[in-house]
C-alpha atoms as a PDB file:
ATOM      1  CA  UNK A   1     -12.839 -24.706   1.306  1.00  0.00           C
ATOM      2  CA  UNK A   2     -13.258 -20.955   1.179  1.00  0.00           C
ATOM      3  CA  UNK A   3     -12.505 -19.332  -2.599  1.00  0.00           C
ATOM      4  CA  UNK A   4     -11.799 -16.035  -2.840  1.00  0.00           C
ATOM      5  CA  UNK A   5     -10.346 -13.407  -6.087  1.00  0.00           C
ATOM      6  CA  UNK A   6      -7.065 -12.646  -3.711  1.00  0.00           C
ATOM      7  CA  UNK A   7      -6.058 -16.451  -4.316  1.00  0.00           C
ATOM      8  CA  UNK A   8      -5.977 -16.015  -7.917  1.00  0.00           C
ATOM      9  CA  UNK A   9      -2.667 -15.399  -9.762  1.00  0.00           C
ATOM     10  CA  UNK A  10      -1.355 -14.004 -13.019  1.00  0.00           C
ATOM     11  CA  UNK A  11       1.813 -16.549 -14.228  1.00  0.00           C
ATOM     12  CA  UNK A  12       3.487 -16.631 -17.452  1.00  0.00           C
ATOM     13  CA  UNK A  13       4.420 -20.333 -18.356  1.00  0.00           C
ATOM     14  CA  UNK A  14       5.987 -21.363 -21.739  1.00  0.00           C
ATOM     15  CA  UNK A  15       5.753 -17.503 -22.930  1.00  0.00           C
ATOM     16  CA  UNK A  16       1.869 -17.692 -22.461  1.00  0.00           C
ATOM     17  CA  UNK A  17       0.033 -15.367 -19.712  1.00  0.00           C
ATOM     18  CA  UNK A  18      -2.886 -17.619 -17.272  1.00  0.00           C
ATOM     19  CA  UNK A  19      -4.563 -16.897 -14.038  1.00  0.00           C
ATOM     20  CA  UNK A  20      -4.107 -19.527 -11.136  1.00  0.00           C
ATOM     21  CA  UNK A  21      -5.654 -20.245  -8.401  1.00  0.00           C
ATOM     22  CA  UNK A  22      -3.189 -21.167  -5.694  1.00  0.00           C
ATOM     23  CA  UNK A  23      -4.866 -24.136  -3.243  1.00  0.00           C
ATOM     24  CA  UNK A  24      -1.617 -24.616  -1.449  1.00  0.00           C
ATOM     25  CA  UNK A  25       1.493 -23.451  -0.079  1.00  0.00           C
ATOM     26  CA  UNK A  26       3.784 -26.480  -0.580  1.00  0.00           C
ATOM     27  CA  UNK A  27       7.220 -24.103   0.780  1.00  0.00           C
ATOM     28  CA  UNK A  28       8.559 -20.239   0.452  1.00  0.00           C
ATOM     29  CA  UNK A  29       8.983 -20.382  -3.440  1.00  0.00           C
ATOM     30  CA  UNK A  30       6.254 -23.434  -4.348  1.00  0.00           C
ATOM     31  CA  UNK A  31       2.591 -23.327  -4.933  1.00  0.00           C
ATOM     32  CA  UNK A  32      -0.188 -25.750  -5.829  1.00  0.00           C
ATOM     33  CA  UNK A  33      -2.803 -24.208  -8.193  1.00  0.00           C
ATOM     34  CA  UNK A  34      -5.789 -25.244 -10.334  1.00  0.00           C
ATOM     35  CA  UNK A  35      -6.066 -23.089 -13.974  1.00  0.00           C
ATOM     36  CA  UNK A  36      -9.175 -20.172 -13.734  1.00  0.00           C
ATOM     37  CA  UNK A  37     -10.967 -19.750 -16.864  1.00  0.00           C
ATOM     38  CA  UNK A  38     -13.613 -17.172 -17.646  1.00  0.00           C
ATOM     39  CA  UNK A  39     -15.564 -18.861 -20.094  1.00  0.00           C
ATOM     40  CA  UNK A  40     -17.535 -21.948 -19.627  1.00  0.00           C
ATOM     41  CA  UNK A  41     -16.459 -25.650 -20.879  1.00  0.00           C
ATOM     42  CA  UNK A  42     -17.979 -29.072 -20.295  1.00  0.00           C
ATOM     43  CA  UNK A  43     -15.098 -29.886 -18.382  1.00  0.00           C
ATOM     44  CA  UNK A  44     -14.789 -27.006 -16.141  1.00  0.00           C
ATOM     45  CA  UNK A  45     -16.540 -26.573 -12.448  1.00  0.00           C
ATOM     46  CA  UNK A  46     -17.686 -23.372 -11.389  1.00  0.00           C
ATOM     47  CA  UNK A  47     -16.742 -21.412  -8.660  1.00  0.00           C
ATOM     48  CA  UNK A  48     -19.476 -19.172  -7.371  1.00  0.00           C
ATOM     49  CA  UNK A  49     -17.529 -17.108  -5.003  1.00  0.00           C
ATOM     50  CA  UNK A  50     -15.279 -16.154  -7.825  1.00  0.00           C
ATOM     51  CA  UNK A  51     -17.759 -16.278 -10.457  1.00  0.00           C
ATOM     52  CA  UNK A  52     -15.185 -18.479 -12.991  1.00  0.00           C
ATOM     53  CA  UNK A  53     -14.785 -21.736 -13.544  1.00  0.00           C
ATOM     54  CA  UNK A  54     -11.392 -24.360 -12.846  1.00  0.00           C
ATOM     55  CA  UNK A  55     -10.152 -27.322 -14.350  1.00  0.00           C
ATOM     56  CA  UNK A  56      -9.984 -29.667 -11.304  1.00  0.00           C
ATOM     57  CA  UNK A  57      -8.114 -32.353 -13.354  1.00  0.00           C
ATOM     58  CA  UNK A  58      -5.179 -29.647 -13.981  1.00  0.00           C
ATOM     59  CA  UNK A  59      -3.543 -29.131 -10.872  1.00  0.00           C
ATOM     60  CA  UNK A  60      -0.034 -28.245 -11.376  1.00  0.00           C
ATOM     61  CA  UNK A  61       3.518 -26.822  -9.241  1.00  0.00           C
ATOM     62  CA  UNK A  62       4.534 -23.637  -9.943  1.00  0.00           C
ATOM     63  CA  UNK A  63       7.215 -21.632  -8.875  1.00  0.00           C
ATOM     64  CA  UNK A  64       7.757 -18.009  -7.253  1.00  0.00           C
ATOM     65  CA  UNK A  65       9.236 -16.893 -10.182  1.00  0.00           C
ATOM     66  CA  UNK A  66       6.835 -17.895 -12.877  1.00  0.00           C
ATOM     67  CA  UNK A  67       3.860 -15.346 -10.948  1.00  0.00           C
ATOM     68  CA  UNK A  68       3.713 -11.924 -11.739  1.00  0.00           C
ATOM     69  CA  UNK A  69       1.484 -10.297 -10.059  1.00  0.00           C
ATOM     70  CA  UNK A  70      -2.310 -11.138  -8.139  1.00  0.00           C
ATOM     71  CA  UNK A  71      -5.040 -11.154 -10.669  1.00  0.00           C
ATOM     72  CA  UNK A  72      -7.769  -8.262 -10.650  1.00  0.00           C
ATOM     73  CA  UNK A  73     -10.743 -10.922 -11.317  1.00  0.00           C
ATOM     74  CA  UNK A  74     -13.542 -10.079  -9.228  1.00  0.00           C
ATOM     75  CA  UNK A  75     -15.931 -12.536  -8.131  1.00  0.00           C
END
């Protein structure tokens, strides 16, 4: 699967601003996404095309209305 920056999204969920990367389209208003971080954990894998690293074990739904905007990480 081909990674790239323009997948990754800025969301606000519970009041608290993340970037996601969005895997999958599941309809019009719902995505599947994986959590980017920029800083390196033992639990994280990273992603050379975008330079971060994910959290494979938290994929999560998100709705339309919780993104805000695309994310200006460059990788």
């Amino acid at each position: 699967m081909d990674i790239y920056s323009q997948n990754i999204y800025e969301v606000i969920e519970n009041g608290n601003k993340k970037h996601i990367l969005i895997i999958y389209n599941i309809s019009e208003n719902h995505y599947v996404g994986l959590t980017v971080h920029s800083t390196k954990l033992d639990s994280l894998t990273y992603i050379k095309s975008i330079d971060r690293f994910i959290d494979i074990n938290d994929l999560q739904e998100y709705s339309k209305r919780n993104i805000k905007r695309i994310s200006l990480c460059q990788g």
